[in-house]
C-alpha atoms as a PDB file:
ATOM      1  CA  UNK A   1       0.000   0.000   0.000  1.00  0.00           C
ATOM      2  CA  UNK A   2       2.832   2.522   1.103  1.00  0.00           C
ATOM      3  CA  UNK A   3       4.725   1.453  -1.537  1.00  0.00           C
ATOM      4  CA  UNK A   4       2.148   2.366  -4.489  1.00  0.00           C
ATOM      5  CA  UNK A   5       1.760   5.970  -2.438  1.00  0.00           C
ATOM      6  CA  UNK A   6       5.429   6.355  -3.163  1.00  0.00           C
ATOM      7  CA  UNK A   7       5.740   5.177  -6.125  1.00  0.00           C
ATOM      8  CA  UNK A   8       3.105   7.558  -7.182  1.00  0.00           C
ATOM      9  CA  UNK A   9       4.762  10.850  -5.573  1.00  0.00           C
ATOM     10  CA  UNK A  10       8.173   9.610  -6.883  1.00  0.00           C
ATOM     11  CA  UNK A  11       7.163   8.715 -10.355  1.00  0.00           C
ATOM     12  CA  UNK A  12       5.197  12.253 -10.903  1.00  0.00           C
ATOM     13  CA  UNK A  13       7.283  15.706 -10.745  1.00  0.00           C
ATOM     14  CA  UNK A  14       4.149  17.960  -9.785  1.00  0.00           C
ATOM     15  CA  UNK A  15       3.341  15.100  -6.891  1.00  0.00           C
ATOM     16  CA  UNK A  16       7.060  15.418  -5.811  1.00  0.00           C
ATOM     17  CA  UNK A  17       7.004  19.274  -5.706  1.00  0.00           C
ATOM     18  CA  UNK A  18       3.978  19.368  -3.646  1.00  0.00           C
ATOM     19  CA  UNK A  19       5.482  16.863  -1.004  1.00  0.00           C
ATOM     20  CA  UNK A  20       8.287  19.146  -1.006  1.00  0.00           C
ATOM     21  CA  UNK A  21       6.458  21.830  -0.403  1.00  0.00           C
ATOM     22  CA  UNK A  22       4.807  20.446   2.618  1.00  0.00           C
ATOM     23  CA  UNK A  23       8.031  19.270   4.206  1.00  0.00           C
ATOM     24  CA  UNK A  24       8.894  22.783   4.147  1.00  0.00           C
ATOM     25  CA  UNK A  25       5.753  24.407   5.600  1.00  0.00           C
ATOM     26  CA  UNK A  26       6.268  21.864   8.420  1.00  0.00           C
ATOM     27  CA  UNK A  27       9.906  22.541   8.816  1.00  0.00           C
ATOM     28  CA  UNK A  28       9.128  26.395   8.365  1.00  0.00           C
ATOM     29  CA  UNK A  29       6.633  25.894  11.374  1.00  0.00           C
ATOM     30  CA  UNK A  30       8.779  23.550  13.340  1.00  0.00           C
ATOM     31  CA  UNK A  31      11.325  26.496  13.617  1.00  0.00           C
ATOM     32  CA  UNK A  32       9.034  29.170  14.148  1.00  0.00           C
ATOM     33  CA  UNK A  33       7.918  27.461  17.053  1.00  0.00           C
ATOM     34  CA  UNK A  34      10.704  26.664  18.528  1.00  0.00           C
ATOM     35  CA  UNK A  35      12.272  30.699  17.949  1.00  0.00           C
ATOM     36  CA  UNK A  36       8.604  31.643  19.463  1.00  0.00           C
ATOM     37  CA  UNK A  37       9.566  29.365  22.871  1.00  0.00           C
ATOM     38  CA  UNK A  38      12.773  30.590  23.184  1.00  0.00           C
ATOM     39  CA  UNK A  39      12.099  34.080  22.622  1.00  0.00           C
ATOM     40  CA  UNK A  40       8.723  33.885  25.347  1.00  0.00           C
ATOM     41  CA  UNK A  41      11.642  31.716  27.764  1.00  0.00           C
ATOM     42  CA  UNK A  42      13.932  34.572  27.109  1.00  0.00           C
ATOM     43  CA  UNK A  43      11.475  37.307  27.985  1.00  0.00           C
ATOM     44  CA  UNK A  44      10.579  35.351  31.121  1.00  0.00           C
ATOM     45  CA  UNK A  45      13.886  35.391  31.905  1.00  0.00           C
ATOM     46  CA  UNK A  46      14.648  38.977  31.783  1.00  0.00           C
ATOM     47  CA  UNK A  47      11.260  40.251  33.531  1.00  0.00           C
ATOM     48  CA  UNK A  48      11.986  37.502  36.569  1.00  0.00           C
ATOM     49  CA  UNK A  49      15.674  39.004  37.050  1.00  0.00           C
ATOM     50  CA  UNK A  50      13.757  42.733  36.789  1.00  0.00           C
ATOM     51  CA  UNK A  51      11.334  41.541  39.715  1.00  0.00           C
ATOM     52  CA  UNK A  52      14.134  39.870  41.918  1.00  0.00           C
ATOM     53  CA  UNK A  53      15.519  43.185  41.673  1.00  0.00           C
ATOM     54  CA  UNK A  54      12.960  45.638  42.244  1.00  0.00           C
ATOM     55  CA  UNK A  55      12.296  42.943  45.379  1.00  0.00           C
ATOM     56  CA  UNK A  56      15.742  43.613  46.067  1.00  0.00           C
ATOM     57  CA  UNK A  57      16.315  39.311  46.274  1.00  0.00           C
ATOM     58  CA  UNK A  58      19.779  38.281  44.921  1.00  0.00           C
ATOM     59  CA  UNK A  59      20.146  37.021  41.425  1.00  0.00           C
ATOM     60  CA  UNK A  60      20.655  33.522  40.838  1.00  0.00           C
ATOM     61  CA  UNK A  61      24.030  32.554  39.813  1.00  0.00           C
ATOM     62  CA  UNK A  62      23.091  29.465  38.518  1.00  0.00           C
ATOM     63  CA  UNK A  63      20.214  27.005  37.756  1.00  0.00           C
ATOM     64  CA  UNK A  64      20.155  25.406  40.763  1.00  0.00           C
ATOM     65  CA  UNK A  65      19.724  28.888  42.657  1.00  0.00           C
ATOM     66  CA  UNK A  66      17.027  29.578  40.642  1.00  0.00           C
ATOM     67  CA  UNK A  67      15.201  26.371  40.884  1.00  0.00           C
ATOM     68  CA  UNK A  68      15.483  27.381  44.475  1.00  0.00           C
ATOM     69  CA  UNK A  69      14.577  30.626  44.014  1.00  0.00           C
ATOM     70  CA  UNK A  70      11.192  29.868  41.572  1.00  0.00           C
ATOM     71  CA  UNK A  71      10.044  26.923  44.393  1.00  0.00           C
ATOM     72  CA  UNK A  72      10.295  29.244  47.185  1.00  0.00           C
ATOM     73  CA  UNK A  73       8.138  31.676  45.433  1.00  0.00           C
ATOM     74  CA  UNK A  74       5.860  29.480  43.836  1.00  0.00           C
ATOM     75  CA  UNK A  75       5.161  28.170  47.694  1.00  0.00           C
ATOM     76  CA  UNK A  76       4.605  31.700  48.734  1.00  0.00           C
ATOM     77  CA  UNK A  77       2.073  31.852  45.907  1.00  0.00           C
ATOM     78  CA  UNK A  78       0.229  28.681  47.003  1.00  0.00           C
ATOM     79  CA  UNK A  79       0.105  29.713  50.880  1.00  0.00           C
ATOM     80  CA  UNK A  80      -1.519  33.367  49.928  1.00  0.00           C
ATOM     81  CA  UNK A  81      -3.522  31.643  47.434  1.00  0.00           C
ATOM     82  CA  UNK A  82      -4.479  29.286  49.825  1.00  0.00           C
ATOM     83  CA  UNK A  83      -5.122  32.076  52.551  1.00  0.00           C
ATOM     84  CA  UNK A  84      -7.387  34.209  50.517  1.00  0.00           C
ATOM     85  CA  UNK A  85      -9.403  30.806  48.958  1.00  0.00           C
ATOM     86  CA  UNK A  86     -10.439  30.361  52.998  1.00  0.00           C
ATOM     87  CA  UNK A  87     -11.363  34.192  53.220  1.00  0.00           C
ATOM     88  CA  UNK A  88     -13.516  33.663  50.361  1.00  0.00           C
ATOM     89  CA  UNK A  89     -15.005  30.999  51.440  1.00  0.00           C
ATOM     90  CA  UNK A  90     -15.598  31.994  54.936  1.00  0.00           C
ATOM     91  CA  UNK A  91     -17.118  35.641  53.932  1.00  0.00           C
ATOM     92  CA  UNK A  92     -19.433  33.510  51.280  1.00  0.00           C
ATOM     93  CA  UNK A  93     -20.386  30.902  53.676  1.00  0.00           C
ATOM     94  CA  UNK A  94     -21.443  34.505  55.907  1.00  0.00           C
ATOM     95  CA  UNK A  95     -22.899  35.936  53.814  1.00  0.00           C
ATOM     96  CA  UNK A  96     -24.657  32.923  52.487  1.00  0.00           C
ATOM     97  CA  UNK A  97     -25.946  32.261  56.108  1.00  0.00           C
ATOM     98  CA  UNK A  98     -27.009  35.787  56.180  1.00  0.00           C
ATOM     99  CA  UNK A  99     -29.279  35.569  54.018  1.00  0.00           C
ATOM    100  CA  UNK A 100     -30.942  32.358  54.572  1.00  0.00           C
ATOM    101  CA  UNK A 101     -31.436  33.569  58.376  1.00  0.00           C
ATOM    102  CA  UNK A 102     -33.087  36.962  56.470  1.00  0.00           C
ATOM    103  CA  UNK A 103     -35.183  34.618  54.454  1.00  0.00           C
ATOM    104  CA  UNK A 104     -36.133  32.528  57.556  1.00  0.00           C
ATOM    105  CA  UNK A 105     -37.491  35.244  59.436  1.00  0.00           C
ATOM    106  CA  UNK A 106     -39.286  36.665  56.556  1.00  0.00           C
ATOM    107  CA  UNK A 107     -41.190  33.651  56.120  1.00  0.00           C
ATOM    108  CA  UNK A 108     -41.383  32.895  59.809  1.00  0.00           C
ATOM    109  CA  UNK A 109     -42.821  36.184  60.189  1.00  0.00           C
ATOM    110  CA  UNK A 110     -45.350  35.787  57.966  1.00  0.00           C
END
């Protein structure tokens, strides 16, 4: 089966040319992508040393001191994440209780 499919591009200029062409869209795209990644990573890069500094945190000097660095503040992240998720909830779970206590005496009332 693969082998009449090739035999067909291969035997057939115009077949051949198109193949071609798509091999080079998809290398084109390939590359793009990857200059796109590095170019976001790079960007990353540069506005994370801008914020250790306006922090006034030391620089990593190398990878490992930034792994470091990037897990301590990630966990930082989670535990004031974390922290305002349970205000949240609390003041909703208030409020929420509010209301149904508003709604209970209304009807109560009646």
């Amino acid at each position: 089966m693969y082998d009449n499919i090739l035999e067909i591009i291969f035997s057939d200029p115009i077949y051949l040319g198109i193949l071609s062409l798509l091999i080079l869209l998809m290398i084109y795209a390939v590359i793009k992508k990857i200059i796109k990644l590095a170019f976001f990573i790079s960007i990353f890069s540069v506005l994370y040393i801008i914020y250790l500094n306006y922090t006034n945190q030391v620089v990593p000097k190398n990878i490992d001191e930034l792994k470091k660095n990037v897990v301590k503040n990630v966990d930082k992240l989670k535990s004031t994440a974390s922290e305002s998720i349970n205000q949240v909830k609390s003041s909703t779970k208030k409020a929420i209780e509010e209301e149904i206590d508003k709604k209970l005496d209304k009807i109560l009332d009646k």
